[in-house]
C-alpha atoms as a PDB file:
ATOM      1  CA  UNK A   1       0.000   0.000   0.000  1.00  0.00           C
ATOM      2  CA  UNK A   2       1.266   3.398  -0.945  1.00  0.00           C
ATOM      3  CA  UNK A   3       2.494   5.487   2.081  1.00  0.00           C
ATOM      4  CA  UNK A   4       1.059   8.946   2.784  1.00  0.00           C
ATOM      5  CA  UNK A   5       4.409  10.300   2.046  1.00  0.00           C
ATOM      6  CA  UNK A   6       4.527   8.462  -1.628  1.00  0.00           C
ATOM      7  CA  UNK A   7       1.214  10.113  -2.323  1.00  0.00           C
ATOM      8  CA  UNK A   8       2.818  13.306  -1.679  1.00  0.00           C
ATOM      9  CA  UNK A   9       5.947  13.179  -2.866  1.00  0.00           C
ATOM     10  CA  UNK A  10       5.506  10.591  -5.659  1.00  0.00           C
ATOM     11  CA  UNK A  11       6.766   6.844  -5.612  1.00  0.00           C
ATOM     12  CA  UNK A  12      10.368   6.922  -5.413  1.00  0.00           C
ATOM     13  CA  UNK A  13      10.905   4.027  -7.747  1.00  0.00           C
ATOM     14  CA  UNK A  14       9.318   6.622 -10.631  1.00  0.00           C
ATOM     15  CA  UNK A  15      11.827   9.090  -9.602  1.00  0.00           C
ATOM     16  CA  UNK A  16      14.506   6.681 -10.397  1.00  0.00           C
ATOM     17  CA  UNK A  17      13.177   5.776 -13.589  1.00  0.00           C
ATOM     18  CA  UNK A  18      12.582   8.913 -14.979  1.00  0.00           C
ATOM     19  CA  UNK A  19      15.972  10.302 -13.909  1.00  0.00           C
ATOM     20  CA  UNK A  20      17.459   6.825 -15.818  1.00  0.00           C
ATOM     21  CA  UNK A  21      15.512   6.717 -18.751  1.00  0.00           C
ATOM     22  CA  UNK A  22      15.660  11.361 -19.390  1.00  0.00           C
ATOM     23  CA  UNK A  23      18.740  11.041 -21.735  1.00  0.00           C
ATOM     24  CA  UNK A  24      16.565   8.885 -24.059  1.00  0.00           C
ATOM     25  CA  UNK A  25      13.759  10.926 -24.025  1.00  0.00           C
ATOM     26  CA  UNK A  26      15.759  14.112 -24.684  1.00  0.00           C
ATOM     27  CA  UNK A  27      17.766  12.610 -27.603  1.00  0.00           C
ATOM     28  CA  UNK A  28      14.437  11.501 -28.918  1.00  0.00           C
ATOM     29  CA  UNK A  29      12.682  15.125 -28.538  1.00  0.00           C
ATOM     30  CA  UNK A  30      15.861  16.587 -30.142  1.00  0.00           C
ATOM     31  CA  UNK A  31      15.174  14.074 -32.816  1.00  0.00           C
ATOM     32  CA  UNK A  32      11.111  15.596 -33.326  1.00  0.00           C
ATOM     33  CA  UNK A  33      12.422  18.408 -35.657  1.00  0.00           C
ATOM     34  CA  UNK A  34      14.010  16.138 -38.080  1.00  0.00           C
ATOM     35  CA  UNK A  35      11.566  13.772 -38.595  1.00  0.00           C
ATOM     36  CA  UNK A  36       9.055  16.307 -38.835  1.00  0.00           C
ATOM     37  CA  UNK A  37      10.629  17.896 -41.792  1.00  0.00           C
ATOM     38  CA  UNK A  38      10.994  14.346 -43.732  1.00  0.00           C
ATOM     39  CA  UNK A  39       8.080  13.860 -45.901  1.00  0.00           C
ATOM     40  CA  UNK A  40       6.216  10.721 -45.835  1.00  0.00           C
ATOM     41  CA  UNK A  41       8.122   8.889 -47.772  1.00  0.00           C
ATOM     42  CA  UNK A  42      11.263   9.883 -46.174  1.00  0.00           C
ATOM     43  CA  UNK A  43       9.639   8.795 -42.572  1.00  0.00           C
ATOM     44  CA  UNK A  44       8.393   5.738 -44.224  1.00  0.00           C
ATOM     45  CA  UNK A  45      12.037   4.158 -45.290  1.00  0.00           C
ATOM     46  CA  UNK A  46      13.387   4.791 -41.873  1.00  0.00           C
ATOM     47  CA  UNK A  47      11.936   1.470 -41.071  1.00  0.00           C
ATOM     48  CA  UNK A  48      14.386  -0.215 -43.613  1.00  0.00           C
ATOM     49  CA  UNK A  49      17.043   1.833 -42.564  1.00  0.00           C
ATOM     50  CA  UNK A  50      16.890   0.949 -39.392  1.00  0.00           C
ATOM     51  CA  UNK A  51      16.729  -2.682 -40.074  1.00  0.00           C
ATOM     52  CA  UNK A  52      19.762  -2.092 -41.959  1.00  0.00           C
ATOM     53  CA  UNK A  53      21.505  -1.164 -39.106  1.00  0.00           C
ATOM     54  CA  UNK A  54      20.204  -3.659 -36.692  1.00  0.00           C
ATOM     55  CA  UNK A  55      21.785  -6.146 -39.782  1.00  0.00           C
ATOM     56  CA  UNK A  56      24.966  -4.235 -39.040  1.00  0.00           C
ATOM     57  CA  UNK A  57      25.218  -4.788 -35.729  1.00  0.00           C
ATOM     58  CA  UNK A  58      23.693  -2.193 -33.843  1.00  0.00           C
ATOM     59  CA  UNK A  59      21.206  -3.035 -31.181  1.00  0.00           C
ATOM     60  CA  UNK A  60      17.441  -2.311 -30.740  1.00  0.00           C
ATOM     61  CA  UNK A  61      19.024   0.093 -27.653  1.00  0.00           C
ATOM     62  CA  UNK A  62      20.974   1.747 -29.622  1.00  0.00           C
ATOM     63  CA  UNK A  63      18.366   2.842 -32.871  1.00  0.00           C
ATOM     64  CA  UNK A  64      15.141   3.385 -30.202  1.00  0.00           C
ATOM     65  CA  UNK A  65      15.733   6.918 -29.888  1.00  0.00           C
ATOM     66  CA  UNK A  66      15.495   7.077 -33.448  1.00  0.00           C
ATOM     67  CA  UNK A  67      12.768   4.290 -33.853  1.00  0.00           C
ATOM     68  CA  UNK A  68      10.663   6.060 -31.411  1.00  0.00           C
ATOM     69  CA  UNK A  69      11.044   9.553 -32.858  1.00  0.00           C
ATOM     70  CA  UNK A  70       9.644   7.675 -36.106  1.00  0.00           C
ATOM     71  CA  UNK A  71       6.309   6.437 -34.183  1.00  0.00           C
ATOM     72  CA  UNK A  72       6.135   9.370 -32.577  1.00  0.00           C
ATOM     73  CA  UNK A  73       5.854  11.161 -35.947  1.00  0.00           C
ATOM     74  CA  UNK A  74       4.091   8.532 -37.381  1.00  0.00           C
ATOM     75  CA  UNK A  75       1.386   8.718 -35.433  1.00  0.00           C
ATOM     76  CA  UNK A  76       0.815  12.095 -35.156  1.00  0.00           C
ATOM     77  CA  UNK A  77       0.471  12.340 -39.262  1.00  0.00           C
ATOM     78  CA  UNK A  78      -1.818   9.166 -38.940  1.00  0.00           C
ATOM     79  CA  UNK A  79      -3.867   9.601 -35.625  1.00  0.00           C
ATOM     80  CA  UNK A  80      -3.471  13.429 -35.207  1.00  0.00           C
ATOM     81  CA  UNK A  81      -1.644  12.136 -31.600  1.00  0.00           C
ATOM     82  CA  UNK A  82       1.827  13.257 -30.480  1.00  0.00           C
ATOM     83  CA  UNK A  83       3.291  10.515 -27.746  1.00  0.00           C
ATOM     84  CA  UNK A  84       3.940  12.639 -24.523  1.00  0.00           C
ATOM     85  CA  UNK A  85       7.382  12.276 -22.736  1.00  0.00           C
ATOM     86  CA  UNK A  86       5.851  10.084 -19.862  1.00  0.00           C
ATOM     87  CA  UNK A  87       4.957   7.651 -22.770  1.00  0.00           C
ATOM     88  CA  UNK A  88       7.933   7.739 -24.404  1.00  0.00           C
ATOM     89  CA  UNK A  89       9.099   6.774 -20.578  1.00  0.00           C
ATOM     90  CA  UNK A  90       6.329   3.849 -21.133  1.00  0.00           C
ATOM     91  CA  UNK A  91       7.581   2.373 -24.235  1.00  0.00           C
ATOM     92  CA  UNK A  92      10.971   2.361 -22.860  1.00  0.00           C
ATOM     93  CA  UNK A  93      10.067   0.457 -19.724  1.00  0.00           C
ATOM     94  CA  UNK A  94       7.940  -2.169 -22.164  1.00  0.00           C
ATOM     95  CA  UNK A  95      10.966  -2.500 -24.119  1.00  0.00           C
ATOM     96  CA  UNK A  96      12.997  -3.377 -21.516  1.00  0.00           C
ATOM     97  CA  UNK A  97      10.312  -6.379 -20.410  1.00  0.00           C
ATOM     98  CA  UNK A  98       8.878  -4.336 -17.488  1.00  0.00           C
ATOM     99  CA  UNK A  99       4.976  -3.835 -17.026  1.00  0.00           C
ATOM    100  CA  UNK A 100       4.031   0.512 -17.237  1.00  0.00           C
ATOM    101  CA  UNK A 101       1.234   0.792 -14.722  1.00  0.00           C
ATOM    102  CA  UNK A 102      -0.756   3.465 -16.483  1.00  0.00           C
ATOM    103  CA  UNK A 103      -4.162   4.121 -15.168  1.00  0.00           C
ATOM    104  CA  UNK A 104      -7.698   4.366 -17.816  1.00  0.00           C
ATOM    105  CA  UNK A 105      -7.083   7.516 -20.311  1.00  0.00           C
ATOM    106  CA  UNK A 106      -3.614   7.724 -20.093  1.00  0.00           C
ATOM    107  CA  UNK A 107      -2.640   6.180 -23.293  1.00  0.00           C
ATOM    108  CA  UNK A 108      -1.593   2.534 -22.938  1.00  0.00           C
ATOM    109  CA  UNK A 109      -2.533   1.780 -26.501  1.00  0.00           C
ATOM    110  CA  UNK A 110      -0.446   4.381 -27.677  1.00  0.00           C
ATOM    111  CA  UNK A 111       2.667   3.579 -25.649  1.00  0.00           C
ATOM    112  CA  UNK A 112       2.154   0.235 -26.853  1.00  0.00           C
ATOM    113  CA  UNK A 113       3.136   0.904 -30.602  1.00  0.00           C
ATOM    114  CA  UNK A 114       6.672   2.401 -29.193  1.00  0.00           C
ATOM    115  CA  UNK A 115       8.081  -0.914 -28.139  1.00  0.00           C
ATOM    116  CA  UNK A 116       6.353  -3.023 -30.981  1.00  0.00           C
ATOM    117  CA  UNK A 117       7.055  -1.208 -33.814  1.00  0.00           C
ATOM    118  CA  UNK A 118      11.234  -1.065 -31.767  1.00  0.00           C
ATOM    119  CA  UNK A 119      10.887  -5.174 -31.905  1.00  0.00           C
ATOM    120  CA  UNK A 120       9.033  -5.554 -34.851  1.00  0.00           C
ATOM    121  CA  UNK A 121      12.305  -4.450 -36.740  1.00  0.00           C
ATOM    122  CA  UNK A 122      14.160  -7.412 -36.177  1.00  0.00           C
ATOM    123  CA  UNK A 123      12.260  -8.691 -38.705  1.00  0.00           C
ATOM    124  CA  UNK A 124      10.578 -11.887 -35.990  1.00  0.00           C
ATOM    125  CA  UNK A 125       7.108 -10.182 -35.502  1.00  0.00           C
ATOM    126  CA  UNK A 126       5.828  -8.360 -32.318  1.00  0.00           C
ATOM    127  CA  UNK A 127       2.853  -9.410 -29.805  1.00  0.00           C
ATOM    128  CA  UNK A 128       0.803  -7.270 -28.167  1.00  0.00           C
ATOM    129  CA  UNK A 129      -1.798  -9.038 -25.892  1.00  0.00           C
ATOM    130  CA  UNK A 130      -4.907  -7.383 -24.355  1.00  0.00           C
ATOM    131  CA  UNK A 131      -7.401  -8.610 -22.233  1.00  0.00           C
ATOM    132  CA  UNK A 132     -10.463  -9.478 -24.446  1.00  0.00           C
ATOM    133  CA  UNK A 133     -11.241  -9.573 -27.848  1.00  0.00           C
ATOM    134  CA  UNK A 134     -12.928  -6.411 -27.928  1.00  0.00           C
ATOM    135  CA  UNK A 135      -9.853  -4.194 -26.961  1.00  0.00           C
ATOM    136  CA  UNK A 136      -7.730  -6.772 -29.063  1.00  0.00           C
ATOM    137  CA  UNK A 137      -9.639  -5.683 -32.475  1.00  0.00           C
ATOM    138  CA  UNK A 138     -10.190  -2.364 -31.845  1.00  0.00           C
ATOM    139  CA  UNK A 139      -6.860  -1.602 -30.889  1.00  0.00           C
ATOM    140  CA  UNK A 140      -5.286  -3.127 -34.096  1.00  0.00           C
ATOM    141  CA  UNK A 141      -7.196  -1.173 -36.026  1.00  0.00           C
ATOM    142  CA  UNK A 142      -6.763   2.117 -34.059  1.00  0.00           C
ATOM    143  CA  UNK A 143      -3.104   1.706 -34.284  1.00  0.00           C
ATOM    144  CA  UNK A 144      -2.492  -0.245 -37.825  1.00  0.00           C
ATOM    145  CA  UNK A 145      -2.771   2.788 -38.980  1.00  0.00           C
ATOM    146  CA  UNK A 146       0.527   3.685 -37.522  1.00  0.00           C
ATOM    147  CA  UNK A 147       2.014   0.245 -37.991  1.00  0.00           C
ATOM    148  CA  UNK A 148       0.955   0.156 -41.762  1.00  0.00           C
ATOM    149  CA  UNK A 149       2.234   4.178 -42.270  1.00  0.00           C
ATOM    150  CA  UNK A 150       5.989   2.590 -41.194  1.00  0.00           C
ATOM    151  CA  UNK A 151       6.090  -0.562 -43.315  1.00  0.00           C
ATOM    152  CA  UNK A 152       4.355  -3.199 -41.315  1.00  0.00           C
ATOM    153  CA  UNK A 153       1.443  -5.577 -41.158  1.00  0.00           C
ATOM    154  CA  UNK A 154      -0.829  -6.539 -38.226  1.00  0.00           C
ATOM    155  CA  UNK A 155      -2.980  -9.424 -37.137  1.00  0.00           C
ATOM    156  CA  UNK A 156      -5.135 -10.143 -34.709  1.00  0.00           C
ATOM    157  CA  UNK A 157      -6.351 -13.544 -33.208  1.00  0.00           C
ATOM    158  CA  UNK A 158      -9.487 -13.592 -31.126  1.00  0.00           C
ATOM    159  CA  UNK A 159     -11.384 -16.464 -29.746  1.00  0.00           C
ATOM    160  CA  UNK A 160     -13.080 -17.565 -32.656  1.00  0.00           C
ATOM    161  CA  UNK A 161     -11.469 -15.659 -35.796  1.00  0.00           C
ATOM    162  CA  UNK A 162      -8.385 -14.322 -37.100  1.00  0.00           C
ATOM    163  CA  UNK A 163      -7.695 -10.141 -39.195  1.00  0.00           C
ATOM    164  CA  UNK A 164      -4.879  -9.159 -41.012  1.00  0.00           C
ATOM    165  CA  UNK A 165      -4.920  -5.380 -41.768  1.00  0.00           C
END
């Protein structure tokens, strides 16, 4: 249970996060200018250039700032929505295999495409599970948009059926 003090003052683990994970989101905001000037097209084929440098040898650490910066402007060109720095924060902490406790309204779905579309590039597919069906389809197609806008596909598997959009 969270202390009085944590309520006040926040929960200290956050702190530490945030003050860990800052660098990344900076590079990535100082990253927003440039990918807003590329045209689609331009945006688009940063998908295959950063699977070229993954082939290279570079790590999915070391292309998310720019990998992010992509969905970030992706998604604001498809969904008219601009990932805030606490969800960049999110889509780090996914990446890493952590869970980001986010409460109702505070854009789970959208944090979600960060660390999919960051895995997705190794070229072994991403899964994103939700808790029903209903969430599961609408989600997809909220956010294939973004997916399909950088170069990838998306399927969905629900009780009885199977999408691909």
């Amino acid at each position: 249970m969270m202390s009085f003090i944590d309520k006040i003052l926040g929960d200290p683990g956050d702190k530490h996060i945030k003050k860990k994970l800052n660098p990344l989101v900076e590079k990535i905001n100082s990253l927003e200018k440039e990918f807003q000037s590329k045209s689609d097209d331009q945006l688009k084929a940063v998908t295959e250039e950063l699977r070229s440098e993954l082939k290279n040898g570079k790590t999915l650490d070391q292309i998310l700032p720019r990998a992010f910066a992509a969905v970030r402007e992706a998604a604001k060109r498809t969904l008219g929505m601009r990932h805030f720095d606490v969800q960049l924060i999110g889509g780090m902490v996914l990446n890493q295999g952590d869970i980001a406790e986010m409460r109702t309204g505070e854009g789970k779905t959208l944090v979600a495409t960060l660390a999919t579309y960051l895995n997705a590039l190794e070229g072994k597919g991403a899964h994103v599970v939700t808790v029903n069906d209903y969430l599961a389809r609408r989600d997809a197609v909220w956010m294939a948009q973004v997916y399909d806008f950088l170069g990838l596909s998306v399927g969905v598997i629900q009780h009885e059926k199977s999408y691909l959009y």
